[in-house]
C-alpha atoms as a PDB file:
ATOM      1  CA  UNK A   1       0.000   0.000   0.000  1.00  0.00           C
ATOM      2  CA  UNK A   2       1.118   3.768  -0.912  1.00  0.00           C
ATOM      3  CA  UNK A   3       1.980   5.998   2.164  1.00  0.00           C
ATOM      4  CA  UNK A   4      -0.469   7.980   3.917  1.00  0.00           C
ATOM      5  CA  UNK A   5      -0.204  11.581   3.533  1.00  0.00           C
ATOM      6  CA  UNK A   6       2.321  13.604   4.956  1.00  0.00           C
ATOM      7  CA  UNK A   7      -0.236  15.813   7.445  1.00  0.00           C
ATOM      8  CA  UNK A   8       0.545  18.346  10.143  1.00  0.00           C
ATOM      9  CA  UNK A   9      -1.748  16.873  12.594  1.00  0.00           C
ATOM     10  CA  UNK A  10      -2.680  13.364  13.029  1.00  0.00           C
ATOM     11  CA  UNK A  11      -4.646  11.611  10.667  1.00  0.00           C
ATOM     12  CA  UNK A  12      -5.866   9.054  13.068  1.00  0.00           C
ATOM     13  CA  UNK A  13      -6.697  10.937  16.564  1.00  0.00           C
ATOM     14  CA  UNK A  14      -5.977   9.139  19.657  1.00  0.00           C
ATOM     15  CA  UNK A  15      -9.444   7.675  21.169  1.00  0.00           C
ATOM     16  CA  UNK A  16      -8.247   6.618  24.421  1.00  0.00           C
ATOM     17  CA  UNK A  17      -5.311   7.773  26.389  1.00  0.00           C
ATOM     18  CA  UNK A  18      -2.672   5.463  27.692  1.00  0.00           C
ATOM     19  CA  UNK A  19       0.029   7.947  28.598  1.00  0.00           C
ATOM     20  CA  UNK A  20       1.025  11.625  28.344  1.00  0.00           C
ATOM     21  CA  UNK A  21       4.267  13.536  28.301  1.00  0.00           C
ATOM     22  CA  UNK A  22       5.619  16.960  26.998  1.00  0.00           C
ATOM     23  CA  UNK A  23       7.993  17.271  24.592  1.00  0.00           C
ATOM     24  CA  UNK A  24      10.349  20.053  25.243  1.00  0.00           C
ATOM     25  CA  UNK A  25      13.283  22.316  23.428  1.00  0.00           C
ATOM     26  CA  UNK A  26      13.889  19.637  20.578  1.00  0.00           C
ATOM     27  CA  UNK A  27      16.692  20.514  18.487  1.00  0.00           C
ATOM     28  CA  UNK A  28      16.234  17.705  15.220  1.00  0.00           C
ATOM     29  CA  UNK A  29      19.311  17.080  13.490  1.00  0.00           C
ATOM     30  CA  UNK A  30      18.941  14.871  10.235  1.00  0.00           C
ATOM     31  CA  UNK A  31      20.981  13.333   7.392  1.00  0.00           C
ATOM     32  CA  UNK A  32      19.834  11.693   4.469  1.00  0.00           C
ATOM     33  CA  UNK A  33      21.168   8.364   3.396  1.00  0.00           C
ATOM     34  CA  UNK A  34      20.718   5.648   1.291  1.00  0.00           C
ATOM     35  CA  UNK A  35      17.492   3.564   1.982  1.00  0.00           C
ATOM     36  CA  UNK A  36      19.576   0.197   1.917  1.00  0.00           C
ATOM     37  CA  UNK A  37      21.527   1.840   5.116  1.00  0.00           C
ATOM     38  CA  UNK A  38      18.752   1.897   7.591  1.00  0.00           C
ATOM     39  CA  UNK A  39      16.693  -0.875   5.774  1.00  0.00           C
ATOM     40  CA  UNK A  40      18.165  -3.932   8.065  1.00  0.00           C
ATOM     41  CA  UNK A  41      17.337  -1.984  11.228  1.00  0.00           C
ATOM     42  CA  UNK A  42      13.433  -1.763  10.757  1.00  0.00           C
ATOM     43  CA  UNK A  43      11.102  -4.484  12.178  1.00  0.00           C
ATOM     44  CA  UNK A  44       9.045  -6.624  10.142  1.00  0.00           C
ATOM     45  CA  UNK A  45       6.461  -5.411   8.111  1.00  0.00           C
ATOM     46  CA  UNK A  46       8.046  -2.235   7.544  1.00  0.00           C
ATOM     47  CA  UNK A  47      10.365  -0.253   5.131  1.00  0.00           C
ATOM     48  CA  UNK A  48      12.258   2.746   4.849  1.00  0.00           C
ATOM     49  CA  UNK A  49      10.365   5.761   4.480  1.00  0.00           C
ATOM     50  CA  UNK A  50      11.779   7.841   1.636  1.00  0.00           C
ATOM     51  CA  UNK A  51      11.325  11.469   0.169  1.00  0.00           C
ATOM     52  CA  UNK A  52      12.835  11.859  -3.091  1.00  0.00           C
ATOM     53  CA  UNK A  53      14.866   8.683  -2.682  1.00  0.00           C
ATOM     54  CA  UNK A  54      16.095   9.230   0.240  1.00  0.00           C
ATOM     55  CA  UNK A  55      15.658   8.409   3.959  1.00  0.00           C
ATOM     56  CA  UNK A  56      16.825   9.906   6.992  1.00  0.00           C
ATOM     57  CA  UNK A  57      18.746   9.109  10.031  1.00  0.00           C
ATOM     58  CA  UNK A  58      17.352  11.918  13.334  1.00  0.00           C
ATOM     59  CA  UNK A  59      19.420  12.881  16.182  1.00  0.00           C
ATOM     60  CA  UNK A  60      17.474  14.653  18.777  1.00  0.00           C
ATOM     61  CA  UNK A  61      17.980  15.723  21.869  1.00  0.00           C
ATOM     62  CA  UNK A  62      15.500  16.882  23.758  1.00  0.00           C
ATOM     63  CA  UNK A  63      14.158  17.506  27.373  1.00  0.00           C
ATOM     64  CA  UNK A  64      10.681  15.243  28.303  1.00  0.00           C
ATOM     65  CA  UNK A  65       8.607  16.315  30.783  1.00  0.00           C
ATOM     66  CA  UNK A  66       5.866  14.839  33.008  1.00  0.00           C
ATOM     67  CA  UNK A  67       5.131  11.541  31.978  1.00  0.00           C
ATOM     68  CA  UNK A  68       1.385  10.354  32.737  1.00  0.00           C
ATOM     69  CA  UNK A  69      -0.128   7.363  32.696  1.00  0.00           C
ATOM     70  CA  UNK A  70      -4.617   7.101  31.737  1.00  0.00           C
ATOM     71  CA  UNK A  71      -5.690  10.817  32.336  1.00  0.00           C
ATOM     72  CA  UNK A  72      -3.702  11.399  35.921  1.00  0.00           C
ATOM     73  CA  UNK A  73      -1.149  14.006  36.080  1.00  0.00           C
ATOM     74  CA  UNK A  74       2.031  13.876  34.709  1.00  0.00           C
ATOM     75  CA  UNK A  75       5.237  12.757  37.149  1.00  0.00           C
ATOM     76  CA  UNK A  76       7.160  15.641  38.120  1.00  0.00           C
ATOM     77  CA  UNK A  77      10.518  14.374  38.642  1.00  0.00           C
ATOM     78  CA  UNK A  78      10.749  10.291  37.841  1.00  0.00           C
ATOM     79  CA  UNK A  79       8.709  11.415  34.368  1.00  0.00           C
ATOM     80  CA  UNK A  80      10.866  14.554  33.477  1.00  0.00           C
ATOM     81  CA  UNK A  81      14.133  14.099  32.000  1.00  0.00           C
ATOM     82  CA  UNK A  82      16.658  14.945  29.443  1.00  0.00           C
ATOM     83  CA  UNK A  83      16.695  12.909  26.078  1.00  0.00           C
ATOM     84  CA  UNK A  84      18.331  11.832  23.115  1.00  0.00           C
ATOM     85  CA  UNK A  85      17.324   9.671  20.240  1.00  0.00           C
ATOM     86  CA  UNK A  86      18.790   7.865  17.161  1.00  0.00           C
ATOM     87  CA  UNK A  87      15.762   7.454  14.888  1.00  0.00           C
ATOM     88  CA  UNK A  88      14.574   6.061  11.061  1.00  0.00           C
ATOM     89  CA  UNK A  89      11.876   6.544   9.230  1.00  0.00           C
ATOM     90  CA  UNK A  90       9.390   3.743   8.736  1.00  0.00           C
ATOM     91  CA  UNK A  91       6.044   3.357   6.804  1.00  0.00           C
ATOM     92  CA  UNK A  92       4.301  -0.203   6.972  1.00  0.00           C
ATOM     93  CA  UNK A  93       2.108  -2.732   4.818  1.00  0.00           C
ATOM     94  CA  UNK A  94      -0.849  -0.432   5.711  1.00  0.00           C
ATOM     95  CA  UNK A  95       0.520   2.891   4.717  1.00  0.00           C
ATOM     96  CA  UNK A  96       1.272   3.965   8.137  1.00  0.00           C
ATOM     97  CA  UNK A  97       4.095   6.265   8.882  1.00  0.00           C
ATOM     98  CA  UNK A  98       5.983   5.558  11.932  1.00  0.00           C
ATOM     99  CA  UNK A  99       9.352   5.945  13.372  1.00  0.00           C
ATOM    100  CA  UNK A 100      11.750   3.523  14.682  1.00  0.00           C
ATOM    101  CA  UNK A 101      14.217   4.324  17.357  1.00  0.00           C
ATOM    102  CA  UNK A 102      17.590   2.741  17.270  1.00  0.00           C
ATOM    103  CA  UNK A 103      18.645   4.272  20.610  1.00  0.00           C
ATOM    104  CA  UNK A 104      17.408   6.560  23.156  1.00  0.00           C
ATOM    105  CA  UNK A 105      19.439   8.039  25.925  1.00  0.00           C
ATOM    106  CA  UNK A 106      17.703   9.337  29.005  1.00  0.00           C
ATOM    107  CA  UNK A 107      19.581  10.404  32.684  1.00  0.00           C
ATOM    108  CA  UNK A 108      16.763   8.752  34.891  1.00  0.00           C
ATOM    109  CA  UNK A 109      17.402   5.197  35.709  1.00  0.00           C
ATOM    110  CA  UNK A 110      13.955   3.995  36.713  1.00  0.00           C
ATOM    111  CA  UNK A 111      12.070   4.625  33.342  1.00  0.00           C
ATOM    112  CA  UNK A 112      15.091   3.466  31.390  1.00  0.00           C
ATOM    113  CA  UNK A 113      14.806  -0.007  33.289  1.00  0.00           C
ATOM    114  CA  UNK A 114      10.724   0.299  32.892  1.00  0.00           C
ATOM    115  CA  UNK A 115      11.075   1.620  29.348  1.00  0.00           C
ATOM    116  CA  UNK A 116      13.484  -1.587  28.449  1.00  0.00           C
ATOM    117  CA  UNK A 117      11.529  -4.018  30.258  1.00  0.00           C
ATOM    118  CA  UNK A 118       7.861  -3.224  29.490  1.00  0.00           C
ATOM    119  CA  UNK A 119       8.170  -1.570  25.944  1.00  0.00           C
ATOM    120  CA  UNK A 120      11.326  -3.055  25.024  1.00  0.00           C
ATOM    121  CA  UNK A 121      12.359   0.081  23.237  1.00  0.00           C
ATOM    122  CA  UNK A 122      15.901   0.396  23.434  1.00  0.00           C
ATOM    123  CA  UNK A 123      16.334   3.066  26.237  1.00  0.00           C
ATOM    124  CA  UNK A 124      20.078   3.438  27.908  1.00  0.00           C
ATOM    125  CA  UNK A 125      21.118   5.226  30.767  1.00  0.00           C
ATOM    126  CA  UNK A 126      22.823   8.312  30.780  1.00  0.00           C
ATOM    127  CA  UNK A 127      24.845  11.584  31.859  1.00  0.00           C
ATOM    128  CA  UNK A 128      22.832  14.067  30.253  1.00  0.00           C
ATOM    129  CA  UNK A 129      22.503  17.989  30.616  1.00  0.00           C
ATOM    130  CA  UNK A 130      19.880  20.034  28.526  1.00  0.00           C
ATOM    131  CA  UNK A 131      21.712  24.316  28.928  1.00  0.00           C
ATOM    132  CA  UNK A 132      20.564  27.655  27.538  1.00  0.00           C
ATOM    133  CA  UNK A 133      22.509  30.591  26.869  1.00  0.00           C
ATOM    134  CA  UNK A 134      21.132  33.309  25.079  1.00  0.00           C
ATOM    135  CA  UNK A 135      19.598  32.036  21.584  1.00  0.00           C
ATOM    136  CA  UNK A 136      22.096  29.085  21.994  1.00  0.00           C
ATOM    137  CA  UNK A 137      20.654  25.525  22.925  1.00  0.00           C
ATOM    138  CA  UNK A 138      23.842  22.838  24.252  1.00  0.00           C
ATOM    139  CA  UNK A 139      22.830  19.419  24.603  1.00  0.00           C
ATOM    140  CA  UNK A 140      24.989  16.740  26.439  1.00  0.00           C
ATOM    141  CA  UNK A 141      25.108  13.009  27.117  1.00  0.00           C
ATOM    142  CA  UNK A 142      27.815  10.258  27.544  1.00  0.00           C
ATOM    143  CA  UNK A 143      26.031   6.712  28.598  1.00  0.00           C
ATOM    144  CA  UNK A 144      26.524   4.606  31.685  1.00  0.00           C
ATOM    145  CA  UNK A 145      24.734   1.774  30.781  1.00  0.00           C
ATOM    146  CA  UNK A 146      24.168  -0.418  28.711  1.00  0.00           C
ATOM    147  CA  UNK A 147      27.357  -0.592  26.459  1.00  0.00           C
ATOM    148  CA  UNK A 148      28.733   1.096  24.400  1.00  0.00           C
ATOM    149  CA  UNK A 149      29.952   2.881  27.534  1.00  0.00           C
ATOM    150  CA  UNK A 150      30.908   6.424  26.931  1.00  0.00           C
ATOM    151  CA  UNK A 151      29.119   6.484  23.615  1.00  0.00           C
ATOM    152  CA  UNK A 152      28.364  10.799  23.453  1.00  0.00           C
ATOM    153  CA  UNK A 153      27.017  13.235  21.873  1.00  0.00           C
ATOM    154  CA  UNK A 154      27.657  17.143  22.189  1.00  0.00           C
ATOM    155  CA  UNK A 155      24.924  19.157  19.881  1.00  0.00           C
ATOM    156  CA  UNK A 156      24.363  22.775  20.172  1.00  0.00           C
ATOM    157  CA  UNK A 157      22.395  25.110  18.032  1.00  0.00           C
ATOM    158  CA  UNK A 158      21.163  28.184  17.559  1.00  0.00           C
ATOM    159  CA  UNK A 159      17.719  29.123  17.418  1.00  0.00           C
ATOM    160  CA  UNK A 160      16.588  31.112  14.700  1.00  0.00           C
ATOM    161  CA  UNK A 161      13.071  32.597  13.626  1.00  0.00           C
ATOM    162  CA  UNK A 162      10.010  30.884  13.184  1.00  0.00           C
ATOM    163  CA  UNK A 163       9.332  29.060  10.047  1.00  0.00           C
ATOM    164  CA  UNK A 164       5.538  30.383   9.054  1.00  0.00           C
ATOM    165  CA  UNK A 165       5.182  27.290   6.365  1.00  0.00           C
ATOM    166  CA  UNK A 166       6.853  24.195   6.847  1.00  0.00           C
ATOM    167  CA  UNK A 167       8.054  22.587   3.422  1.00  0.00           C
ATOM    168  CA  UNK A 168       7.782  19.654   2.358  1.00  0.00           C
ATOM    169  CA  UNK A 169      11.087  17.839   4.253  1.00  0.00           C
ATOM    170  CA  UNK A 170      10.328  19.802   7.363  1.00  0.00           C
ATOM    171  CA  UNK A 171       6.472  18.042   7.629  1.00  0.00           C
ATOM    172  CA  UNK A 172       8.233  14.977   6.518  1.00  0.00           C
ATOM    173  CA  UNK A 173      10.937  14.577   9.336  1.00  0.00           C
ATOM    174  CA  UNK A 174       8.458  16.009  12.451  1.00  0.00           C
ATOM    175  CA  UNK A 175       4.912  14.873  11.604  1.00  0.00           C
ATOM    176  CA  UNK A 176       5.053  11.558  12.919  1.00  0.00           C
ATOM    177  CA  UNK A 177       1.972   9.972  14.286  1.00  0.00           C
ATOM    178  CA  UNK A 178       3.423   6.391  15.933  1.00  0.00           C
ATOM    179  CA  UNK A 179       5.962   4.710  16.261  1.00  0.00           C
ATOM    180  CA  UNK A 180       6.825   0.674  14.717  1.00  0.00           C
ATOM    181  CA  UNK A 181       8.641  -1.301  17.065  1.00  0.00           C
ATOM    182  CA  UNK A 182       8.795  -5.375  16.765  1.00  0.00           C
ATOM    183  CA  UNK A 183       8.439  -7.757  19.287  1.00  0.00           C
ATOM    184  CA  UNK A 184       8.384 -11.577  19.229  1.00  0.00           C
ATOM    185  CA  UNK A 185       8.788 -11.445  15.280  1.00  0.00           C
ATOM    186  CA  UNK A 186       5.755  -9.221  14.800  1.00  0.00           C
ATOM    187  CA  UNK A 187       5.393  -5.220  14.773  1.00  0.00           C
ATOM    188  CA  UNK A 188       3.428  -3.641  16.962  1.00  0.00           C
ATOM    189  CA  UNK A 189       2.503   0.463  15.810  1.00  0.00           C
ATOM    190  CA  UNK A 190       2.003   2.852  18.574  1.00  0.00           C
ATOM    191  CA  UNK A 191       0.131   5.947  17.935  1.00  0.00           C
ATOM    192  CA  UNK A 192       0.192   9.399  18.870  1.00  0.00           C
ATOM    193  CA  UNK A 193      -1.140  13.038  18.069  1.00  0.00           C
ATOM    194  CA  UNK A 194      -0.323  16.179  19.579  1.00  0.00           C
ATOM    195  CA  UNK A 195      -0.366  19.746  18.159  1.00  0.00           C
ATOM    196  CA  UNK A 196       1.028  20.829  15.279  1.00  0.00           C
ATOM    197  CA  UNK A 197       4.885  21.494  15.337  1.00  0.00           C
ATOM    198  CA  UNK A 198       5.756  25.377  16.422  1.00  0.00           C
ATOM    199  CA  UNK A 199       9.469  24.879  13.698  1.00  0.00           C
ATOM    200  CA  UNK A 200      12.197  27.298  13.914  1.00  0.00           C
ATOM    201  CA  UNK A 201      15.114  27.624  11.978  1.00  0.00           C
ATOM    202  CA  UNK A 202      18.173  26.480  13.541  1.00  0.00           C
ATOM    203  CA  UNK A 203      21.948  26.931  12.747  1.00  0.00           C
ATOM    204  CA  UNK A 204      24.705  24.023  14.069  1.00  0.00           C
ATOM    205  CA  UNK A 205      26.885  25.728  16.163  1.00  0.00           C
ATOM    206  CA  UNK A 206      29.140  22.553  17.573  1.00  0.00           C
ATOM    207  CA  UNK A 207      28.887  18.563  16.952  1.00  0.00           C
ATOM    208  CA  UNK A 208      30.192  15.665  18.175  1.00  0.00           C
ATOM    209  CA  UNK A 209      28.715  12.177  18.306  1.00  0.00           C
ATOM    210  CA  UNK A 210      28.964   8.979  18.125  1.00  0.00           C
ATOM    211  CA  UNK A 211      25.453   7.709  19.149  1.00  0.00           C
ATOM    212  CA  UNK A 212      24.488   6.810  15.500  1.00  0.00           C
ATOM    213  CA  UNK A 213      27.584   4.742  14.844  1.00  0.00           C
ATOM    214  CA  UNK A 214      26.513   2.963  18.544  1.00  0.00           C
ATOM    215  CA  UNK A 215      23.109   2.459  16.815  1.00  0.00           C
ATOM    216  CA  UNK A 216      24.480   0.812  13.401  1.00  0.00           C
ATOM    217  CA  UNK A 217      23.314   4.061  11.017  1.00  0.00           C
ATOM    218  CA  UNK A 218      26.543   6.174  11.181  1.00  0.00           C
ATOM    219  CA  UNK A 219      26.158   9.446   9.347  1.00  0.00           C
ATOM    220  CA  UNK A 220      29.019  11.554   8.026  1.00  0.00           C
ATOM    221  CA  UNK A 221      29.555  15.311   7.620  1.00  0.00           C
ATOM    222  CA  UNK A 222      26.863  18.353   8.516  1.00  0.00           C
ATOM    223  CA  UNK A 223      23.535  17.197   8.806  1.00  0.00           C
ATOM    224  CA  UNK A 224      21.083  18.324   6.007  1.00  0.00           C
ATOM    225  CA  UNK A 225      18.643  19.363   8.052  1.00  0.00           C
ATOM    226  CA  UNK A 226      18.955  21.286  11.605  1.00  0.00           C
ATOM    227  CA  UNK A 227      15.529  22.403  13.089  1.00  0.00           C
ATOM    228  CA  UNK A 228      14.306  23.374  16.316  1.00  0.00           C
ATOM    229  CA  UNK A 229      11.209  23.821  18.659  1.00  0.00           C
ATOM    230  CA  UNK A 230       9.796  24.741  21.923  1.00  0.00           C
ATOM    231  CA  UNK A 231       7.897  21.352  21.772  1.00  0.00           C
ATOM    232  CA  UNK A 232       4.420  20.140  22.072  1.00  0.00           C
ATOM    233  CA  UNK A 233       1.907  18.246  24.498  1.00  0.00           C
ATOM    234  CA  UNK A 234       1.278  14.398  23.622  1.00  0.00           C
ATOM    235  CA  UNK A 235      -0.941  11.679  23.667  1.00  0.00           C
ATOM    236  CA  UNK A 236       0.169   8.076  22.938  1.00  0.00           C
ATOM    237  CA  UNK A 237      -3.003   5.447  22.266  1.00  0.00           C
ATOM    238  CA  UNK A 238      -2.712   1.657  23.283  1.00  0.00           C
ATOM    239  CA  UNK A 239      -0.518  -0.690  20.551  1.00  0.00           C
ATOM    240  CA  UNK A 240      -2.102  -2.323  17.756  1.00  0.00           C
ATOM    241  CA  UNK A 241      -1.262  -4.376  14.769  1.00  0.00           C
END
């Protein structure tokens, strides 16, 4: 089946609320590669989403905040946390377009260790520090655990002026509405919606990492694409097939 639309709000709305966070001062740093790259690291069921040929590999850094579980308030402290992911784009068999994380660093222990064990996304503990200075955003992290040990990443950007229409590659690296993730030989999709994205422009100002070559997809050079945004409120829906 074709893709589903690119859309700046979700084309399937959440019905009933499993869990809640915010998603806060994302800088999104992308790459495009060859499809064939990131191909062997989807789940089954899926392939790389493309745009003009290409796919993408994402770092982004981030800070999440409040974590809620069915309608009660968000956690303030073991739900809020600084983050950083290694993600690909995915679509499925039914035209669904997803994400699929390859790594994601967070510096609380306790939902890293839930995360792992209920989800089995691929969460690792980290050192982590989220900074501001002026229109300059600095984002940190070195992991603990699990290995690589000491796999980093340094990212900081500057934050530039709101983008009033989103092109084409902007929509098609943020608006993301679940996420593919495969378990026990099948692939589960897990959906979400929140507003649409509030995108500034955003100029690299320093970069070092080697999270994606921990994850498998190491990129090379500038990335193609450097965003940023204040972030958004979300709602995740229960898995389905």
């Amino acid at each position: 089946m074709d893709p589903e639309p690119v859309t700046p709000l979700a084309p399937r709305p959440v019905t009933r609320t499993v869990f809640t966070q915010g998603w806060a001062d994302l800088a999104f740093l992308h790459w495009a590669v060859d499809p064939a790259l990131v191909a062997p690291h989807l789940p089954p069921g899926t392939r790389p989403d493309t745009l003009d040929g290409a796919t993408h590999v994402g770092l982004i850094p981030f800070r999440m905040r409040r974590i809620g579980f069915f309608g009660l308030p968000g956690l303030p402290y073991l739900g809020s946390f600084a983050e950083t992911n290694v993600r690909l784009y995915s679509v499925d068999e039914q035209g669904r377009r997803g994400v699929v994380f390859s790594s994601l660093e967070a510096d609380r222990l306790l939902p890293v260790l839930a995360a792992r064990w209920v989800a089995r996304l691929p969460y690792t503990f980290a050192r982590m520090s989220v900074t501001r200075d002026g229109d300059v955003m600095t984002y940190t992290s070195r992991r603990r655990w699990p290995g690589p040990r000491g796999a980093h990443s340094r990212i900081a950007v500057r934050v530039g002026d709101r983008i009033a229409e989103p092109g084409p590659l902007e929509r098609f690296l943020t608006s993301r509405w679940g996420l593919h993730r495969g378990f026990l030989g099948r692939t589960a999709y897990w959906p979400n919606e929140h507003p649409e994205w509030p995108l500034h422009r955003a100029e690299l100002v320093d970069l070092s990492e080697d999270l994606t070559a921990a994850a498998g997809v190491p990129v090379q050079g500038a990335p193609d694409s450097v965003l940023w945004t204040p972030g958004v409120p979300v709602r995740f829906g229960p898995w389905t097939r």
